[in-house]
Protein backbone atom coordinates (compact mmCIF):
# COMPACT_ATOMS: atom_id res chain seq x y z
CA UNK A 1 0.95 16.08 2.94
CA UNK A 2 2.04 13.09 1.56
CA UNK A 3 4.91 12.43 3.54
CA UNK A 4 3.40 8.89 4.58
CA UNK A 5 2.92 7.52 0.84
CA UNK A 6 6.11 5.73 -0.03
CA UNK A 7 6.91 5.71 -4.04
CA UNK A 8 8.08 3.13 -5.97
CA UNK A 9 11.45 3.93 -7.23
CA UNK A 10 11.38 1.87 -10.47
CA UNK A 11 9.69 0.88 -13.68
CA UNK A 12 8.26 -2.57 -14.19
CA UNK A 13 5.97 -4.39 -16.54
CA UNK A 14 6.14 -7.62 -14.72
CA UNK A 15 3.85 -8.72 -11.90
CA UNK A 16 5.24 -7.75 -8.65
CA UNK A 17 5.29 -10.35 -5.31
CA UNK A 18 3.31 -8.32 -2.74
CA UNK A 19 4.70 -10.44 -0.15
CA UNK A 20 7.70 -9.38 -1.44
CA UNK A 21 7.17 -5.98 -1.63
CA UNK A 22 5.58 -5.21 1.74
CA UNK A 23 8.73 -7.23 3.34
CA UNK A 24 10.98 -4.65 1.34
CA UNK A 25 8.94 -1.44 2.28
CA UNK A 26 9.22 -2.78 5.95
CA UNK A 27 12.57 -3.07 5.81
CA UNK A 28 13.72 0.08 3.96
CA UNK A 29 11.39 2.36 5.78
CA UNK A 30 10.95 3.80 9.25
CA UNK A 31 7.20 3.52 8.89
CA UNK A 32 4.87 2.80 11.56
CA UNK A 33 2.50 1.03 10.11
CA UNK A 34 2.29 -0.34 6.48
CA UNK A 35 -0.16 -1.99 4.31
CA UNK A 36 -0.12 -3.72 0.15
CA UNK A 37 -3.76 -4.86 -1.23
CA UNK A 38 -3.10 -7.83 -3.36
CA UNK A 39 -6.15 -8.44 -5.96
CA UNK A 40 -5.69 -12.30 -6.94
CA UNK A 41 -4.45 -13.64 -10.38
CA UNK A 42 -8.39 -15.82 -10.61
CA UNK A 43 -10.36 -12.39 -10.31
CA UNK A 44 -11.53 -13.38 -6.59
CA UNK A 45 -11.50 -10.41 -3.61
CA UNK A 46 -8.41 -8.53 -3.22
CA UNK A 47 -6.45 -9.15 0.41
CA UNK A 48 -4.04 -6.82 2.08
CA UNK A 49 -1.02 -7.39 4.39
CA UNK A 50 -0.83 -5.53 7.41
CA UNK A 51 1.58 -4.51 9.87
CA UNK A 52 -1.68 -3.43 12.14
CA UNK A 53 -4.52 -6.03 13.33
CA UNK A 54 -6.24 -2.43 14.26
CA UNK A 55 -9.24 -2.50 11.21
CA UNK A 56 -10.06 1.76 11.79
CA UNK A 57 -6.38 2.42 11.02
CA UNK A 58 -6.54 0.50 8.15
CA UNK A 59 -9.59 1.47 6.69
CA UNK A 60 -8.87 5.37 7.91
CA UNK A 61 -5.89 5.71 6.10
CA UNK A 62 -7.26 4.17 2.97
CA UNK A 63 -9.64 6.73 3.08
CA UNK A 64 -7.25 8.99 3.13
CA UNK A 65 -4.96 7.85 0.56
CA UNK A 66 -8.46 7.37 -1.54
CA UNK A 67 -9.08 11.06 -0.88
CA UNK A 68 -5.95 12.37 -2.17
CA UNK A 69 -5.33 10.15 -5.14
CA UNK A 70 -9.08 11.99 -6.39
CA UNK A 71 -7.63 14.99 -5.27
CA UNK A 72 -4.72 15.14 -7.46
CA UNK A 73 -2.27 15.10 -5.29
CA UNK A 74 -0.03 11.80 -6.32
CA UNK A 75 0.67 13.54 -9.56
């Protein structure tokens, strides 16, 4: 089930703002929580943007998401 997994609706091959785009996916979707994992332009750590301080939700459904990308079933 992939009902949580929001697509993007467009084709880019410019750099999008994640601020940007999590403020857009907040706004367009009746989501309960949301989060965008930004890796840096200098090569440092990637960062995410939450709408959850709650670290197990985070990490659980990035499992998840982790799980079914391998499993084939974002194609």
């Amino acid at each position: 089930m992939t009902d949580n997994i929001i697509p993007f609706k467009g084709i880019t091959k410019h750099d999008l703002n994640p601020e940007r785009m999590f403020q857009q996916i907040c706004a367009e979707n009746q989501q309960d929580h949301a989060f965008v994992i930004c890796w840096p332009k200098d090569g440092t750590h990637p960062t995410f943007h939450s709408t959850t301080g709650d670290m197990d939700v985070v990490l659980y459904q990035l499992q998840r998401f982790i799980h079914k990308y391998f499993n084939g079933d974002f194609e």
